[in-house]
Protein backbone atom coordinates (compact mmCIF):
# COMPACT_ATOMS: atom_id res chain seq x y z
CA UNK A 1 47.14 -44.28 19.17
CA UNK A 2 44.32 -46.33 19.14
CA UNK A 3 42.62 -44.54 22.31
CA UNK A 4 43.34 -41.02 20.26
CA UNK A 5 41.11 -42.55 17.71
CA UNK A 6 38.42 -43.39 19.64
CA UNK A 7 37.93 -40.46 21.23
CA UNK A 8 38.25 -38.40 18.22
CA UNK A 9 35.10 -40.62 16.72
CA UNK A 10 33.16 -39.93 19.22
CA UNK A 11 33.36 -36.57 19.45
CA UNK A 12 33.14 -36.54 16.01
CA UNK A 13 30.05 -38.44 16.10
CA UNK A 14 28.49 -36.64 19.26
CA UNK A 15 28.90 -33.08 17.17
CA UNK A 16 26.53 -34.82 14.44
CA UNK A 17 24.34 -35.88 16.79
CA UNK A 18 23.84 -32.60 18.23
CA UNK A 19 23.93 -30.95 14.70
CA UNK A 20 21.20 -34.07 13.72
CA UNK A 21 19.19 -32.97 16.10
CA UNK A 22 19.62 -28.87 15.64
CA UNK A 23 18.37 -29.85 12.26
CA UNK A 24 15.49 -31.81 12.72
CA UNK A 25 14.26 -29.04 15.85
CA UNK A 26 14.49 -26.49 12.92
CA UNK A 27 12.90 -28.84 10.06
CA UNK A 28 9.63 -29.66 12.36
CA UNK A 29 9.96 -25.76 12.97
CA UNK A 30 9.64 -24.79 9.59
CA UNK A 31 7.11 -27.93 9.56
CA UNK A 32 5.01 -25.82 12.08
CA UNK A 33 5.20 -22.26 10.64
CA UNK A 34 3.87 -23.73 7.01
CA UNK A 35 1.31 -25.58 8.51
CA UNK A 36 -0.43 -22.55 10.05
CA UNK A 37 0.26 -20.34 7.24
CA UNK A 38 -1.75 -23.07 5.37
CA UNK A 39 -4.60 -23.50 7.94
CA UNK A 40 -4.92 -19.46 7.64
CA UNK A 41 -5.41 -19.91 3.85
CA UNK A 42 -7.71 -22.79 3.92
CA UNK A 43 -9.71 -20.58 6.67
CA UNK A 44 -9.36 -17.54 4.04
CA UNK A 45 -10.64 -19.81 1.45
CA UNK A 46 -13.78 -20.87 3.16
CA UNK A 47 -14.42 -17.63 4.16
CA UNK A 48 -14.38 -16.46 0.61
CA UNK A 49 -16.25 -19.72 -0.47
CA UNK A 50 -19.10 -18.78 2.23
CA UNK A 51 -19.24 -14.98 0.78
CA UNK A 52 -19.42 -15.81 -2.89
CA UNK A 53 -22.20 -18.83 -2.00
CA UNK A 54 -24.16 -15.92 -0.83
CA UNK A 55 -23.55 -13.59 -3.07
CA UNK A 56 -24.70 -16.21 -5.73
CA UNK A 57 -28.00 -17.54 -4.22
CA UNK A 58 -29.07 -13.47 -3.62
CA UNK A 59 -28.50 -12.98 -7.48
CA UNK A 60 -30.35 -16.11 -7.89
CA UNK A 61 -33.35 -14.95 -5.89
CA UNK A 62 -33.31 -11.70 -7.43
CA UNK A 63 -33.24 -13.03 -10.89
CA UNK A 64 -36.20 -15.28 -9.87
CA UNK A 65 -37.91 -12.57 -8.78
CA UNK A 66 -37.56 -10.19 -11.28
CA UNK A 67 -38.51 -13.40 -14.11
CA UNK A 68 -41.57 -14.19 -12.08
CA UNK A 69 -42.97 -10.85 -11.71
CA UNK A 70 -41.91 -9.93 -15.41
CA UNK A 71 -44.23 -13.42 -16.69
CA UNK A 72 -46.31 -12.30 -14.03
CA UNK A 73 -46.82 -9.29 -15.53
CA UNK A 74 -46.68 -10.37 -19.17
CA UNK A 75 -49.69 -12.86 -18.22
CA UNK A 76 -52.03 -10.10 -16.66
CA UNK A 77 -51.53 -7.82 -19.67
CA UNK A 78 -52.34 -11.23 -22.39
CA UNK A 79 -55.42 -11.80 -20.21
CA UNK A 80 -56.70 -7.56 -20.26
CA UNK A 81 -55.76 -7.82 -24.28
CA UNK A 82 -57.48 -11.12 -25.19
CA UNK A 83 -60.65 -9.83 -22.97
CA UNK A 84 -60.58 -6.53 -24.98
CA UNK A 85 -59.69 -8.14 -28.23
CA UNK A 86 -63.65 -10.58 -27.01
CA UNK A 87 -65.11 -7.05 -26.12
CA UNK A 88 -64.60 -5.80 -29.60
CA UNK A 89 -65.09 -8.97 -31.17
CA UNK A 90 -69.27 -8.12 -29.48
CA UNK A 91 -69.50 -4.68 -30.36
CA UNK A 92 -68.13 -5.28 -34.13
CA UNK A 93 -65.37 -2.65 -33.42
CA UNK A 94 -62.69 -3.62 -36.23
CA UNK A 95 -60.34 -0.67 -35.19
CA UNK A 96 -60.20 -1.95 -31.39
CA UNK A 97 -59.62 -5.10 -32.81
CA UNK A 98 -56.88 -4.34 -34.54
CA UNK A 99 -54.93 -2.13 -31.94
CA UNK A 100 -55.45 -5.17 -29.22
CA UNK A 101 -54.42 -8.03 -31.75
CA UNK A 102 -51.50 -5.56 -32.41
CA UNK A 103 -50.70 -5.10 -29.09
CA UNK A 104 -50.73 -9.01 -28.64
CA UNK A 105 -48.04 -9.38 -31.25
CA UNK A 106 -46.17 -6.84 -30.02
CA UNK A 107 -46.01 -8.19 -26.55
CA UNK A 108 -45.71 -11.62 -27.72
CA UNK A 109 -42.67 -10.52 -29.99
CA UNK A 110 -40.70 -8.91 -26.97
CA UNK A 111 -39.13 -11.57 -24.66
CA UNK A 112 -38.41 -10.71 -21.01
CA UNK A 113 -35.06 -12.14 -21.22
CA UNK A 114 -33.81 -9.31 -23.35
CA UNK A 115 -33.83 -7.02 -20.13
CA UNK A 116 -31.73 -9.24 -18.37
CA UNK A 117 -28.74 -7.67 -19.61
CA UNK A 118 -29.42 -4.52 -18.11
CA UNK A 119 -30.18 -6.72 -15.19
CA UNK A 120 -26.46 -5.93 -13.41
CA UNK A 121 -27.26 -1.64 -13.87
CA UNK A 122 -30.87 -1.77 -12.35
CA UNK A 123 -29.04 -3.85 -9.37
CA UNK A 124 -26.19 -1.31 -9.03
CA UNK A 125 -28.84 1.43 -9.25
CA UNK A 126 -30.91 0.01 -6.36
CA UNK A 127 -27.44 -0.64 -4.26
CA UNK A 128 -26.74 3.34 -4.92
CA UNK A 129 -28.73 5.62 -2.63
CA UNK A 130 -27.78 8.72 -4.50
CA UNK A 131 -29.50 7.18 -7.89
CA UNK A 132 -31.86 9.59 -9.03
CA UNK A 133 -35.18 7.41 -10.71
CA UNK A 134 -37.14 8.92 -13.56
CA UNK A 135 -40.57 7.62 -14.60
């Protein structure tokens, strides 16, 4: 009876041995298959990262761009008004005078930050080749 026993435990015990290790082939399996989904994510993820990096600093440059030639711009016209506004002040014209000083305010009233917001449209018109431009 006791040899009956034995045996039995042992085959017992060799079936969850073999079921042990049916289970741990499949876990480190499933291990495997996760761990390359993941590593196709993370590559996803950098990919995207790189993309929107550059996407970023070419808004950035254009916004620099745009601000430096718009102060740029504003500058040149301040320095033809103020040397009209002294060209008047010699020749005693009062009504040039007054049209340059007005045209100072005026110019110093308008910020170039206000056409920022059409910013995104003027980009999206120079991305579209079928834009039609009208000066």
């Amino acid at each position: 009876m006791t040899a009956k026993k034995v045996s039995v435990e042992v085959l017992v015990a060799g079936k969850d041995a073999s079921e042990c290790l049916n289970n741990l082939v499949e876990a480190y399996t499933s291990y495997k298959i996760v761990a390359e989904e993941e590593k196709t994510k993370r590559r996803g993820i950098q990919a995207w990262e790189k993309t929107t990096i550059a996407q970023i600093k070419a808004d950035r440059d254009v916004l620099i761009q745009y601000l430096k030639r718009s102060f740029d711009e504003r500058a040149d016209n301040f320095r033809f008004l103020f040397e009209k506004v002294d060209q008047a002040i010699e020749n005693g014209d009062n009504n040039q005078l007054t049209l340059y000083l007005n045209s100072i305010t005026e110019i110093a009233k308008s910020s170039p930050f206000k056409d920022l917001a059409d910013l995104t449209s003027v980009i999206s018109a120079l991305d579209d080749p079928d834009h039609e431009w009208t000066f």
